[in-house]
Every structure is written in C-alpha cells, then in structure tokens.
Protein backbone atom coordinates (compact mmCIF):
# COMPACT_ATOMS: atom_id res chain seq x y z
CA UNK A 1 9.29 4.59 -30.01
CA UNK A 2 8.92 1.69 -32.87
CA UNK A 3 10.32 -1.83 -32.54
CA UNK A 4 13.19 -0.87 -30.43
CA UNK A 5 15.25 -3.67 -28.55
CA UNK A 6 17.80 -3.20 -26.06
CA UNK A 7 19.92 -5.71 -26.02
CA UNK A 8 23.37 -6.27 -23.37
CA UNK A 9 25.78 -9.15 -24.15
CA UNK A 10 26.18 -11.18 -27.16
CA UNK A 11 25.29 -14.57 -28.49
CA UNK A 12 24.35 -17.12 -25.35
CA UNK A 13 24.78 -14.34 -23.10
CA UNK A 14 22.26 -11.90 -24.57
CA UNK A 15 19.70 -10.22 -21.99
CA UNK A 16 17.01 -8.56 -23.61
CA UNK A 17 16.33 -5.48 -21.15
CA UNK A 18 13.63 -4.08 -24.03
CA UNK A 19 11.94 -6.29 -26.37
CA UNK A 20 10.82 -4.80 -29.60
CA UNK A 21 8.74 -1.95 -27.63
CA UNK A 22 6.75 0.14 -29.87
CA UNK A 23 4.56 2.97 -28.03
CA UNK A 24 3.60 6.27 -28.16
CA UNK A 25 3.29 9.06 -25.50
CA UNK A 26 1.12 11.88 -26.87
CA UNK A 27 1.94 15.19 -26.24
CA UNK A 28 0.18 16.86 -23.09
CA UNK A 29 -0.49 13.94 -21.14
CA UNK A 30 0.84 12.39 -18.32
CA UNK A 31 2.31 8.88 -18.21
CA UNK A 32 2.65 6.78 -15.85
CA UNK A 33 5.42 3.61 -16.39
CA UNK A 34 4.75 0.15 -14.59
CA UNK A 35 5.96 -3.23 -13.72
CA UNK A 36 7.90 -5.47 -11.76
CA UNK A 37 11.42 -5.19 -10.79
CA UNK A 38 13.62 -5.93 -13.85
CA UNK A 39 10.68 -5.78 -16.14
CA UNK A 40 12.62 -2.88 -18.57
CA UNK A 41 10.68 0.47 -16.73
CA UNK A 42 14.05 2.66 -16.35
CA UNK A 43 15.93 1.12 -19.81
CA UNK A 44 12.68 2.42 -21.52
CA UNK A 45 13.17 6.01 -20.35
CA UNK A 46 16.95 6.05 -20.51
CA UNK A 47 16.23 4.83 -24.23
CA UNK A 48 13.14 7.60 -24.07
CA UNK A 49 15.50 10.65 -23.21
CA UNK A 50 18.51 10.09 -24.58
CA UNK A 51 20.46 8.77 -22.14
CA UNK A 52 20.57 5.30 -23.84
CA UNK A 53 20.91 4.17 -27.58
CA UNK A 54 17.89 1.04 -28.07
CA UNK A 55 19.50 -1.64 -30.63
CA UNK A 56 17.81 -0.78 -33.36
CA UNK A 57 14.29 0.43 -34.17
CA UNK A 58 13.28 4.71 -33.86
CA UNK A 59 13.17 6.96 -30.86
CA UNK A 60 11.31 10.13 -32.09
CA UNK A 61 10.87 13.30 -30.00
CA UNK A 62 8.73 15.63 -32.05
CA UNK A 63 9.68 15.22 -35.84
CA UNK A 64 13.25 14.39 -34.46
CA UNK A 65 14.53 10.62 -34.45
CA UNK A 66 16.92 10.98 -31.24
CA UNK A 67 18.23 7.38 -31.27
CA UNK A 68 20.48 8.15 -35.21
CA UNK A 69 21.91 11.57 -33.11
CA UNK A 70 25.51 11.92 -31.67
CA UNK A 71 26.62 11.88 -28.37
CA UNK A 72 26.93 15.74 -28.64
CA UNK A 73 23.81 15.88 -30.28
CA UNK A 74 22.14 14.43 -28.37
CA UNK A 75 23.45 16.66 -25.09
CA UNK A 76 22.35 19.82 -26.74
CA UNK A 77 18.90 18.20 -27.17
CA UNK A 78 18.56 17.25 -23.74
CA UNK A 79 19.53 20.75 -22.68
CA UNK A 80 16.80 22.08 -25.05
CA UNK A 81 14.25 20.35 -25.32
CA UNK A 82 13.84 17.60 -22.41
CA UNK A 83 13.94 18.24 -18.26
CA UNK A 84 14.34 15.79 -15.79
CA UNK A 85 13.13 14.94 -12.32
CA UNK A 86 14.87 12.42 -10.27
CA UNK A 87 14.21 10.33 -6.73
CA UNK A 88 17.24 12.21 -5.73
CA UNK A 89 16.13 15.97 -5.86
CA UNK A 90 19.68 16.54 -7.03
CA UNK A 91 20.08 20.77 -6.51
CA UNK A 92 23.40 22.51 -5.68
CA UNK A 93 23.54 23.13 -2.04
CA UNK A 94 25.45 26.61 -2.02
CA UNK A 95 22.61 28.10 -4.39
CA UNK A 96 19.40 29.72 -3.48
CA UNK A 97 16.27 27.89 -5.05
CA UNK A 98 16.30 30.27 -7.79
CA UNK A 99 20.02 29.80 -8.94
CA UNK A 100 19.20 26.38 -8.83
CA UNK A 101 16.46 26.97 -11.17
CA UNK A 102 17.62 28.80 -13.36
CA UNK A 103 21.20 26.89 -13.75
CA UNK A 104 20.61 25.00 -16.64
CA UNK A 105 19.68 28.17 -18.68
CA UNK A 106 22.77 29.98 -17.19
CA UNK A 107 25.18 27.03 -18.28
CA UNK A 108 23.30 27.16 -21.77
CA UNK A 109 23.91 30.96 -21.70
CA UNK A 110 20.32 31.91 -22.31
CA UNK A 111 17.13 33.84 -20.03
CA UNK A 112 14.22 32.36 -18.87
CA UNK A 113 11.23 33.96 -21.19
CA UNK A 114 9.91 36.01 -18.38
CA UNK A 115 6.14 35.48 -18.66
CA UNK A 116 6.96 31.81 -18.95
CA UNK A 117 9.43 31.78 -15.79
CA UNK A 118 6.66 33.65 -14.02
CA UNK A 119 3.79 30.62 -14.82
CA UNK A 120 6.03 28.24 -13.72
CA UNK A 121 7.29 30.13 -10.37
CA UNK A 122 2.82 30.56 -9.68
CA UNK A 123 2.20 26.73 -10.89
CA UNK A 124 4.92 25.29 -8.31
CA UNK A 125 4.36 28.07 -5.67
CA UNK A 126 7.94 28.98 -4.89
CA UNK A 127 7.65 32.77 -4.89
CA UNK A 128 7.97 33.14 -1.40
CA UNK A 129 10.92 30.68 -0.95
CA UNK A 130 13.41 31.67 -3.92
CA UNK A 131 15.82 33.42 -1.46
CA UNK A 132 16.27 29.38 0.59
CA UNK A 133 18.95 27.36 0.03
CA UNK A 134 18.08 23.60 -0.24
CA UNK A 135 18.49 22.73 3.50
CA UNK A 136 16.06 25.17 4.30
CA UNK A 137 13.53 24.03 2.46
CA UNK A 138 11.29 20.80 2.91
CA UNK A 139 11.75 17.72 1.14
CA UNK A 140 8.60 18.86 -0.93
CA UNK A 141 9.52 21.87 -1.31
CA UNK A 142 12.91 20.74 -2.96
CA UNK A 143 11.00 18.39 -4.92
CA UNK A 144 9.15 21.90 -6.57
CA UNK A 145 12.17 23.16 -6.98
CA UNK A 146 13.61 20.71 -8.96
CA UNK A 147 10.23 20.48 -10.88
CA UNK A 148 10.57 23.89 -11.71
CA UNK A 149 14.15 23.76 -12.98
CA UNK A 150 12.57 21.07 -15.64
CA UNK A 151 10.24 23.26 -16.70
CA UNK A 152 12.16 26.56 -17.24
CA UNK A 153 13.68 25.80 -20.25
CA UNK A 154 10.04 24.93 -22.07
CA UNK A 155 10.84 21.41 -22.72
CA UNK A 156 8.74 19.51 -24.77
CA UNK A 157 8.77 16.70 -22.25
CA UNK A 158 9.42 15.81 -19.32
CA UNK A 159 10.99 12.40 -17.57
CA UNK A 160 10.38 11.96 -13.84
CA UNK A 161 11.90 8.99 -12.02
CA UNK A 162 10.50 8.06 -8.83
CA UNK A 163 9.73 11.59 -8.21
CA UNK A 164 8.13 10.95 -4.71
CA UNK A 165 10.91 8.09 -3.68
CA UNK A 166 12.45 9.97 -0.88
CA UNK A 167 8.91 11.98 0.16
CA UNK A 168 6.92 11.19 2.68
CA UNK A 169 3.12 10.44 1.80
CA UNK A 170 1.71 14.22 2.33
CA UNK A 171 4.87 15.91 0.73
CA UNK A 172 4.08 13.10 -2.53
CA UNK A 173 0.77 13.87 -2.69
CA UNK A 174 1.04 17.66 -3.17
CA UNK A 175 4.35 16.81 -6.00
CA UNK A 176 1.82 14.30 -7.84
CA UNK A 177 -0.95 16.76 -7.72
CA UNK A 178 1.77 19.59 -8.99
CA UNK A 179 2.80 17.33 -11.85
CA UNK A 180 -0.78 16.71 -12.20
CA UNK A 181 -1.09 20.56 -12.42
CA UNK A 182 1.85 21.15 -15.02
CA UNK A 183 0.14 18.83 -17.46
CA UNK A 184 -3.38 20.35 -17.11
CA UNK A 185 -2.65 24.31 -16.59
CA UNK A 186 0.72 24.61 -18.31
CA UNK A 187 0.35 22.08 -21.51
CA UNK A 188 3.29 19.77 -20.66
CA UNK A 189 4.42 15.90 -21.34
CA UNK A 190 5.27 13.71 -18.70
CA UNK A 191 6.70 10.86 -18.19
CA UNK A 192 6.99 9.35 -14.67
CA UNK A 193 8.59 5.59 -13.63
CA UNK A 194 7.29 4.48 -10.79
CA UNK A 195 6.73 1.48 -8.60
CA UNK A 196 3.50 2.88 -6.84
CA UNK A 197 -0.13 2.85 -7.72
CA UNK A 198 -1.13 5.75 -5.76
CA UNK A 199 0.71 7.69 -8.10
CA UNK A 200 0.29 6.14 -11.08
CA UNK A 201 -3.44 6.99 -10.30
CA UNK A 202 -2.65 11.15 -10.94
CA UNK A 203 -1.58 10.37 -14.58
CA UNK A 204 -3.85 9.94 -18.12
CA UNK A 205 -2.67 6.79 -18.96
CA UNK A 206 0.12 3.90 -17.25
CA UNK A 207 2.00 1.45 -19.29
CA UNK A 208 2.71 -1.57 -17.78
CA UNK A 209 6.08 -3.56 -18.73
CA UNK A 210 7.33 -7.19 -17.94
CA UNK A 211 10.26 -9.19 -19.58
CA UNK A 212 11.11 -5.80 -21.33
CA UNK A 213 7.75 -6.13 -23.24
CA UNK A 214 4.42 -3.69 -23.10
CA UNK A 215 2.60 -5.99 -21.88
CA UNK A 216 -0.58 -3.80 -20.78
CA UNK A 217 -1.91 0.10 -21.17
CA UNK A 218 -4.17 1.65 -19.58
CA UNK A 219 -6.47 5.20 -19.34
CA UNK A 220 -7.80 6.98 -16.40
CA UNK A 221 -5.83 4.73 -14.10
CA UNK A 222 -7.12 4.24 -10.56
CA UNK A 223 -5.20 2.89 -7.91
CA UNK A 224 -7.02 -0.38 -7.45
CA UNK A 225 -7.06 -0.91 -10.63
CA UNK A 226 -3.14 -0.67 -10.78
CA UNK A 227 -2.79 -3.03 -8.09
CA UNK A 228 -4.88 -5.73 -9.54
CA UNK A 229 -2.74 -5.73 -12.77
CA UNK A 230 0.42 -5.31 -10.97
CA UNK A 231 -0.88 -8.58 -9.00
CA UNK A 232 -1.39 -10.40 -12.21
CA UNK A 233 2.11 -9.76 -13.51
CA UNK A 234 3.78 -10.86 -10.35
CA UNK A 235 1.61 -14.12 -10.15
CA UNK A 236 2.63 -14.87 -13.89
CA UNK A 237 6.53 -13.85 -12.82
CA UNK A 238 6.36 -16.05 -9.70
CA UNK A 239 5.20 -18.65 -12.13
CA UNK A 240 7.85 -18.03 -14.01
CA UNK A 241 5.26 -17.21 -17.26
CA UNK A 242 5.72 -14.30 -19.07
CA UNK A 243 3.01 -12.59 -20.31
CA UNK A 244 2.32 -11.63 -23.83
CA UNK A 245 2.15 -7.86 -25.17
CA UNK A 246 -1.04 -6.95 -26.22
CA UNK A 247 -0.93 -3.29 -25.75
CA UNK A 248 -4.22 -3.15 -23.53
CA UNK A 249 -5.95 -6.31 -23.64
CA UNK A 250 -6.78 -8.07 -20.38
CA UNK A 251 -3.61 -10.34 -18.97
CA UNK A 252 -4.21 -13.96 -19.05
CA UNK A 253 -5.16 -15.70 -15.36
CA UNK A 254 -2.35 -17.11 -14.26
CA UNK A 255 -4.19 -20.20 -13.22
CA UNK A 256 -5.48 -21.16 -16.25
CA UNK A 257 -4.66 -24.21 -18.40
C-alpha cells in the first residue's frame, strides 16, 4: 500500500479514516494490526482486501494494483487469490465441516488440489471431525474450520479479523498458535486486526495505527511490549495529541513539553 487516504465526506465535513498510509506486508509473515478504537485498523484491511477503494494512492497484491480493478474484478480476485477469517466464524449450518470447506471452490466450480487439501486438513487437524455440522463442533473447532476454508483455495494472503473475538482464552490460544502454524509449516500471509496483545504476540511483526496514520511497527512482538505502546497511544489520545508516523521509531512521552 503507497500513500493511500481514505477519505468520507467532503469539504468541512471530511473525516480522514486513513491518512496517506504507505506499508508493506511481506509475503510469509504474519501481521499483526494495532491501535485504539477509531484509529483506521479495519478501513486499512477493507482497503487491504478489496473490500474498500482508498482515495487515491496503490493497493498492490502481488504484481497486481487491486485498488484501479472493477467491482467484478475485484470479486473474482477475492475468490482467487485472498481468504478471510472473521470474529463471526460465519459457516453454513446445514453443511458438514467439509462442505463448508470446500464451498467456496464449489461456487467457483473448481477441486481442491488434493495434496494441498490434504496439508491443510493435517495443519488444522479436522480429519476426524469433517462428517460435524457446525453445532457439533466447539467454538475452536469452528474457528479451524473456517481457517481451513481460507486456505483451500491457496490464497496468497490471508485477512483475519478478530479471529479469537468470540473464543474463550484456551480455544484462542490453540487458533493463534494454528495461524501461527499456517505461516511457518504451510508458507502463508497473514493479516490479523486485533485489539489484544496476547495475540498480537504470535505474529512477526504488529503495526500500530492512530488518527488513520502508521504511527509505530514493530518485530518479534511480545505482549508487554504491545501493551506499553498501546498505553502510549491512549495517553497521547486522552490528551487529545496525535502522534506522528514514524514507521518504528519510539512514540513521544506524552508528558513532555
């Protein structure tokens, strides 16, 4: 992504949800996205995957810029080459795990590449529970299946928003440590939004946002270290200061003069 705004209204009434972000995410890492409420997090993936057109500036996807496609470009580029993980685990409640799985390939009219579909069916560890329709399964366990549904079409990356929202802390832990787990074993790109630092501590590197602006990155992320940025950014909101980008520099104190 280079220089890309997002901008709602017009003239006096123009909110700037994204400010001119430009940032990478390198292929076969995982991602974590930060900061406070209203600071741009889900605008930046919508703009990310497709779902939203930035202002102006470039969205690029492998050698593709995705933000000059069509609407119905941009839906058969979503179906190919990006999945998605949501809060809401969003399956179909009449199919087994596998039909759910494997429905976005059916609507595209194509097969899963059977070594592939077998990986991912041994990464997420569903072989024993493709027969279950969702209310048989756990909240985890619908979690993996929804992981697995964004995986079986190969995409080059994946978005994941709030993926542990609606999990309780042992069922997040072992969906973190499977996303964790799709990145290292299977070579895949995530993305995740989230709000907490115990999961932003699974991924390579977390981008922190405020005021619609990168405002801090980090590698190797650990959860303290999370928290005491995410405390800086919500003293400097509180003081109603916003910070400047600086794309991994230390945040100014607050307090100072």
């Amino acid at each position: 992504m280079r220089k890309s705004p997002k901008i709602y209204g017009e003239k006096e009434a123009q909110v700037f949800a994204l400010n001119g972000v430009t940032q990478e995410f390198p292929a076969g890492l995982f991602t974590a996205i930060m900061g406070p409420s209203g600071s741009g997090k889900s605008t930046l993936m919508h703009c990310l995957a497709g779902l939203a057109t930035p202002t102006s500036g470039t969205v690029t996807i492998g050698d593709k810029d995705i933000s000059k496609l069509n609407d119905n470009d941009k839906t058969r580029m979503r179906r190919d080459t990006i999945g998605f993980i949501f809060q809401a685990f969003n399956l179909v409640a009449t199919l087994t795990a596998e039909e759910n799985i494997l429905l976005p390939l059916d609507i595209a009219g194509r097969k899963p590449e059977a070594e592939w579909y077998r990986r991912v069916l041994q990464v997420v560890g569903l072989e024993g529970r493709l027969t279950h329709k969702p209310a048989e399964l756990s909240g985890g366990q619908q979690q993996r299946v929804a992981i697995a549904r964004a995986l079986v079409s190969k995409p080059n990356i994946i978005f994941a928003d709030e993926p542990t929202g609606n999990l309780d802390s042992n069922s997040s832990a072992e969906v973190l440590g499977l996303l964790r787990h799709v990145v290292d074993d299977l070579g895949a790109t995530v993305v995740m939004v989230t709000h907490d630092p115990a999961a932003t501590a699974y991924a390579d590197q977390a981008i922190f946002l405020a005021d619609g602006k990168v405002v801090k990155t980090l590698d190797k992320p650990s959860r303290q270290s999370v928290l005491e940025i995410m405390g800086e950014l919500t003293a400097l909101q509180m003081a109603g200061t916003s910070p400047k980008p600086n794309q991994g520099e230390p945040l100014a104190d607050p307090q100072a003069k």
